[in-house]
Structure formats: C-alpha cells, structure tokens
C-alpha atoms as a PDB file:
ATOM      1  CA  UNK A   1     142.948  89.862  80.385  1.00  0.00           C
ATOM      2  CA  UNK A   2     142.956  92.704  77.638  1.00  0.00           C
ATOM      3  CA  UNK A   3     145.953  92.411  75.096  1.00  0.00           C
ATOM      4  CA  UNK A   4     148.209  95.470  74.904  1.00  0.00           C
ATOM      5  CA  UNK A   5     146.403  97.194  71.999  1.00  0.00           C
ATOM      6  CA  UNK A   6     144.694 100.164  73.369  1.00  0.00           C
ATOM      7  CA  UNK A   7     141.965  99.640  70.781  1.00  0.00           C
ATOM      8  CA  UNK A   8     138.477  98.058  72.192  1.00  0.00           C
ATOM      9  CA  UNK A   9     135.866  96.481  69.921  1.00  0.00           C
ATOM     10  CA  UNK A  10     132.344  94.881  70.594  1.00  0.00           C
ATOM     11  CA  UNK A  11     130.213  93.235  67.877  1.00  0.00           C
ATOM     12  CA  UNK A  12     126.272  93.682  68.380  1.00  0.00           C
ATOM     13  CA  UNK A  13     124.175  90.363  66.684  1.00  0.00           C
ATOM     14  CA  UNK A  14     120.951  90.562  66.404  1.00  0.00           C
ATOM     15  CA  UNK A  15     119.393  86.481  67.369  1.00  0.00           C
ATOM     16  CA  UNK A  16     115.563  86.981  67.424  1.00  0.00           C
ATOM     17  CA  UNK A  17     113.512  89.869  68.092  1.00  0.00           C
ATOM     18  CA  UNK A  18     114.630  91.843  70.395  1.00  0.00           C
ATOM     19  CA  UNK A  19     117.556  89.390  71.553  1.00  0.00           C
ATOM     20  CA  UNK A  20     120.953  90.650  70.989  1.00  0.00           C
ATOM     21  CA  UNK A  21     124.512  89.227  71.852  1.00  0.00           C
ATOM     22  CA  UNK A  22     128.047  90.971  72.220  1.00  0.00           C
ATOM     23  CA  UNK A  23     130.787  89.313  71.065  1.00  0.00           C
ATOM     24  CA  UNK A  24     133.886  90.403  72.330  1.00  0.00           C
ATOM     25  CA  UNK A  25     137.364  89.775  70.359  1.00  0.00           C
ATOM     26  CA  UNK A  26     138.579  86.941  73.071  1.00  0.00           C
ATOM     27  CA  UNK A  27     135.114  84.943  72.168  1.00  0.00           C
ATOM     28  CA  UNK A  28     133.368  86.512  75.339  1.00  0.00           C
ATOM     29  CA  UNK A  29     129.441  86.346  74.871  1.00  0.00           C
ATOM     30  CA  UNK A  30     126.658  88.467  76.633  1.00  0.00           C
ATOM     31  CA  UNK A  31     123.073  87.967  75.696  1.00  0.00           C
ATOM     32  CA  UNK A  32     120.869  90.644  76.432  1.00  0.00           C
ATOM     33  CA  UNK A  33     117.716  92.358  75.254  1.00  0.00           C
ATOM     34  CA  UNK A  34     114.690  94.814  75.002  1.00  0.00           C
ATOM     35  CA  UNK A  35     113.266  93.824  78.896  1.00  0.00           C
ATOM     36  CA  UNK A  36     110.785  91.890  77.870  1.00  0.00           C
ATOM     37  CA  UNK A  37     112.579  88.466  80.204  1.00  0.00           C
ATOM     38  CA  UNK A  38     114.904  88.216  82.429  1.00  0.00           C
ATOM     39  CA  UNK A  39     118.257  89.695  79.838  1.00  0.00           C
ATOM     40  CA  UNK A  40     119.782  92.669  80.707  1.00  0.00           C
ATOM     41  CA  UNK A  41     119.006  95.763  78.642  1.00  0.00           C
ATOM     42  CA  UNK A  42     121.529  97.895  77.404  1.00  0.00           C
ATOM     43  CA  UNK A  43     121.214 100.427  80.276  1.00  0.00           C
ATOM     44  CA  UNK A  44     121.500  97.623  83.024  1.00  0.00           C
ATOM     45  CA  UNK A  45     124.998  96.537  81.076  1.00  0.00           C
ATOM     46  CA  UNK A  46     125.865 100.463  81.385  1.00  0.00           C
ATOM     47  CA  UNK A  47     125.596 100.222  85.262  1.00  0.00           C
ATOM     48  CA  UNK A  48     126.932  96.703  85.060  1.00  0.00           C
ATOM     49  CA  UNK A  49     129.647  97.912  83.454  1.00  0.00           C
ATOM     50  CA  UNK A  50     130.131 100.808  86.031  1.00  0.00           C
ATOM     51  CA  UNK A  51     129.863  98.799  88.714  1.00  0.00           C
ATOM     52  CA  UNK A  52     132.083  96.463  87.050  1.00  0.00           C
ATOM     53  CA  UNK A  53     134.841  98.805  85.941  1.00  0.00           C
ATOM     54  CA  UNK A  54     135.238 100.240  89.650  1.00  0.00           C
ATOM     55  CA  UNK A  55     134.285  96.725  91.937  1.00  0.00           C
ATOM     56  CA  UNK A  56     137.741  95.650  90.023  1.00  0.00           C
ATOM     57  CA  UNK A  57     139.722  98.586  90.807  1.00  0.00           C
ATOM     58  CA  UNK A  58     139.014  98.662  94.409  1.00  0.00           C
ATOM     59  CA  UNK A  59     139.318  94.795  94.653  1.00  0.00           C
ATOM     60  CA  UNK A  60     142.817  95.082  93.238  1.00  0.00           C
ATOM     61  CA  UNK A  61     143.671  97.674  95.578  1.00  0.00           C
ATOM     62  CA  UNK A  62     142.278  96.108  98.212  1.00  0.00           C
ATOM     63  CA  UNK A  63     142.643  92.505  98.203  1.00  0.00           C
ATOM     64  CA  UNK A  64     146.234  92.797  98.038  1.00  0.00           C
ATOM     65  CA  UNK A  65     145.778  93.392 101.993  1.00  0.00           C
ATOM     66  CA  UNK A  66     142.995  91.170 102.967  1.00  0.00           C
ATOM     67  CA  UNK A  67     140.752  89.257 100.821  1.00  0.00           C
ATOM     68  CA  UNK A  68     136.647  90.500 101.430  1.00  0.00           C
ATOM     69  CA  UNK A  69     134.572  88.671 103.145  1.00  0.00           C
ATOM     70  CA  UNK A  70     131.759  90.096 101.162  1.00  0.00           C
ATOM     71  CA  UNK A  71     132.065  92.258  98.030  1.00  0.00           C
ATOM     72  CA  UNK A  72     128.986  94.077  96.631  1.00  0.00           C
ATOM     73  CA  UNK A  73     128.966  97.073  94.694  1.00  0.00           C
ATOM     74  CA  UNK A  74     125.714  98.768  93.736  1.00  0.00           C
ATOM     75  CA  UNK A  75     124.757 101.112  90.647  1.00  0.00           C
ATOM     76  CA  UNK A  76     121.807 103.603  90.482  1.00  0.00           C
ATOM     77  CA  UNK A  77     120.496 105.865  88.661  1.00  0.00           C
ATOM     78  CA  UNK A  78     117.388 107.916  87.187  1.00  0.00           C
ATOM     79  CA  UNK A  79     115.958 107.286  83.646  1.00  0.00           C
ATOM     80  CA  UNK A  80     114.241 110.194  82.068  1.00  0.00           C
ATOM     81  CA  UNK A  81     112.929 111.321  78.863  1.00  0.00           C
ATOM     82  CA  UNK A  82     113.099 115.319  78.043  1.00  0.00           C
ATOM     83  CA  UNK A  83     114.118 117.677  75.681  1.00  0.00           C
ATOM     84  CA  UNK A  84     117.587 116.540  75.471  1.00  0.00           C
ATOM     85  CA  UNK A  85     116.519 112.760  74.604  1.00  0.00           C
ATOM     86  CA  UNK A  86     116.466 109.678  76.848  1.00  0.00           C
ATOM     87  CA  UNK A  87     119.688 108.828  79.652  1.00  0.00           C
ATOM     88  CA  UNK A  88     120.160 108.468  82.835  1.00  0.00           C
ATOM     89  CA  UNK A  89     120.526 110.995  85.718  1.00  0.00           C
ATOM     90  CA  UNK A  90     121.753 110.967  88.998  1.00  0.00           C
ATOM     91  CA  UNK A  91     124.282 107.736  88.695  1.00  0.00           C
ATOM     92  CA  UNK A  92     125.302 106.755  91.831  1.00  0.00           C
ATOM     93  CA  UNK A  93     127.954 103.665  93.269  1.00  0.00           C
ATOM     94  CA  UNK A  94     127.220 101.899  96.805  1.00  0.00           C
ATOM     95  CA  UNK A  95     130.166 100.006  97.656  1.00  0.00           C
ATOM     96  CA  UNK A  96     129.140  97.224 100.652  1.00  0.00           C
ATOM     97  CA  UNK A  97     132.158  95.498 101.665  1.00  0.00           C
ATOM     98  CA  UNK A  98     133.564  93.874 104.780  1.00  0.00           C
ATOM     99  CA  UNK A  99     136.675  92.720 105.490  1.00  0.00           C
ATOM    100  CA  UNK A 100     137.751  90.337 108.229  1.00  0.00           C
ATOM    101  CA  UNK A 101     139.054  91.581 112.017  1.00  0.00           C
ATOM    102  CA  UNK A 102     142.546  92.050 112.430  1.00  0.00           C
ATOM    103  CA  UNK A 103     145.455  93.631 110.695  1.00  0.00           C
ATOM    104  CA  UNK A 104     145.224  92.883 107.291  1.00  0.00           C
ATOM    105  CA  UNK A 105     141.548  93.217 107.354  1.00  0.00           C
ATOM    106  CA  UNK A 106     142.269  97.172 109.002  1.00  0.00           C
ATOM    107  CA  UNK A 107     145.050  97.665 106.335  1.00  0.00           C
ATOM    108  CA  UNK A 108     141.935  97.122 103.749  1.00  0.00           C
ATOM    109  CA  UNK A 109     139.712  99.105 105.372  1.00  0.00           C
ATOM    110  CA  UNK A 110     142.593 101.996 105.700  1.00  0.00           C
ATOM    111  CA  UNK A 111     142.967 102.026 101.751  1.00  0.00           C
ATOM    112  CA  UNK A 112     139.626 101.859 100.880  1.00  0.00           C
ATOM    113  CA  UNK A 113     138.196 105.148 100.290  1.00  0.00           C
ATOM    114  CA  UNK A 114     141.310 106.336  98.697  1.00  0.00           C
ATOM    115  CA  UNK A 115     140.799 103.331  96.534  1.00  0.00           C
ATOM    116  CA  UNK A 116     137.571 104.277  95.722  1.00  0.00           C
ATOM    117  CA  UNK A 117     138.545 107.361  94.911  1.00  0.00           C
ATOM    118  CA  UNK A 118     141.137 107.020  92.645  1.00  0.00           C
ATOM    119  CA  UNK A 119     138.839 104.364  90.760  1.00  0.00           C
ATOM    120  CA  UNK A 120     136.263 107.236  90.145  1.00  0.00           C
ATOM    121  CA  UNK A 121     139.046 110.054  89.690  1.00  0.00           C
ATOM    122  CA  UNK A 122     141.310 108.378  87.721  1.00  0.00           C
ATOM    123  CA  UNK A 123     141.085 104.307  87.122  1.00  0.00           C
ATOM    124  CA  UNK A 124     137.596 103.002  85.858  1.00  0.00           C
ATOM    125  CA  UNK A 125     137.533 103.908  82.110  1.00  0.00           C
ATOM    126  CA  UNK A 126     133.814 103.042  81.717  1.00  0.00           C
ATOM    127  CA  UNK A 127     133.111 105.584  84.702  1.00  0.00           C
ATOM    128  CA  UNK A 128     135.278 108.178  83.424  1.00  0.00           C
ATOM    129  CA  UNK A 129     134.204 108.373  79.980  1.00  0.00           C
ATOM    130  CA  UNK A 130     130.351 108.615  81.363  1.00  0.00           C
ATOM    131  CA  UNK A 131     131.792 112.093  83.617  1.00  0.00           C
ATOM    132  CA  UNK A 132     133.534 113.288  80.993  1.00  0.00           C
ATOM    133  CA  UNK A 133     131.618 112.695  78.044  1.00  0.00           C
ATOM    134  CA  UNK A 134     132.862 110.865  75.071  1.00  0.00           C
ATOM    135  CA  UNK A 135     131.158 111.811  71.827  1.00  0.00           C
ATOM    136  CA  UNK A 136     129.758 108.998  69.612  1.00  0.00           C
ATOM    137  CA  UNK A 137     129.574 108.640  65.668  1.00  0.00           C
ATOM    138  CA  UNK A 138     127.167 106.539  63.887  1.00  0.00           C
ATOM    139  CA  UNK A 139     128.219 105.171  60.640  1.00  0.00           C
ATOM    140  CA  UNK A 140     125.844 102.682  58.463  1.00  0.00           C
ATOM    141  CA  UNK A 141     128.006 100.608  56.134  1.00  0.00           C
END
C-alpha cells in the first residue's frame, strides 16, 4: 500500500548490460531489460503499468459486488519512429472479465462500464498522465 506522501520515487540500477532493476521505496524489485530475453522492456512496463493502474480500479469497484471469475485486462498499442521521436500510438485497454450468474454477479456486471470509465476519466494516474501529458526533466548529477 502507498504511504500518505503524495511524492513517488523509482531508482533505475544498472546489473549487466542491458539488465536494469527498479527499486521502489518499500524494497519492491522489477528486473527488466533491452528485449534481448524474456525481461520486460521499458515500454511493456508502460502498458503493464496501464493495465495495471486501471485492472485495480475496476477490481475495487467491482469486487466489492462479486468476486471475478476471470480477470484479464489487455494493453495495446503502436510503436513508431517519426519526426517527433519514438512512442507509442494508438493505446488501447481490453478488459475480459466474467463474473458468476446471479445477483451479485449482475450487480458487477451493472457497475462495470461506469467503473471503467471513471478509471480512464478520472482514477488510474498512470493512464491519465499518458492523456494528458506530463512533461519530463532530465537532470545529470
């Protein structure tokens, strides 16, 4: 769970050519790399971390009706290199997710699309600071 500081840091270590690992402030660890094996790459961890930020927002909104009897949520999106410098296009989010017959189950599938859509409108940070645009400074200490 994130501690009440609205501040967010991530430390980058380089362990071998072209191996990295993020170190979050809790001790969390994710390796990943360049593509070259089977590590994420950066822009995998971006979708991840869509996909992420948004499967837990709808789960919480969701679950509290009916737990999922299967809970996948896809991210894709078009790489391309032009004028403007590499990034990805066209990012889109595939939610596949059933919940059981009966009540509850309807009750979850009732609040999902709103649930969805206040996760892309309003809840998932990591989405909403892709749509809107965050600028980023580089610094070398």
């Amino acid at each position: 769970m994130a501690t009440g500081s609205a501040h967010r840091t991530t430390t980058v270590e380089r362990t071998a050519p072209g191996k990295f690992t993020a170190v979050n402030s809790r001790g969390g660890r994710i390796t990943f790399g360049t593509g070259d094996g089977t590590d994420f790459t950066p822009t995998e961890l971006l979708l991840a971390a869509i996909g992420g930020c948004t499967a837990i927002d709808v789960d919480i909104l969701t679950s509290r009706r009916a737990e999922p009897e299967e809970f996948e949520v896809r991210v894709d999106a078009e790489k391309v290199r032009d004028q403007d410098g590499n990034r990805l296009t066209d990012i889109e989010v595939t939610f596949r997710i059933v919940f059981p017959g009966g009540d509850h189950g309807d009750a979850a599938r009732a609040v999902l699309p709103e649930a969805v859509r206040q996760s892309h409108d309003r809840l998932c940070s990591v989405g909403r600071t892709v749509e809107i645009g965050t600028p980023i400074t580089a610094r070398i200490e």
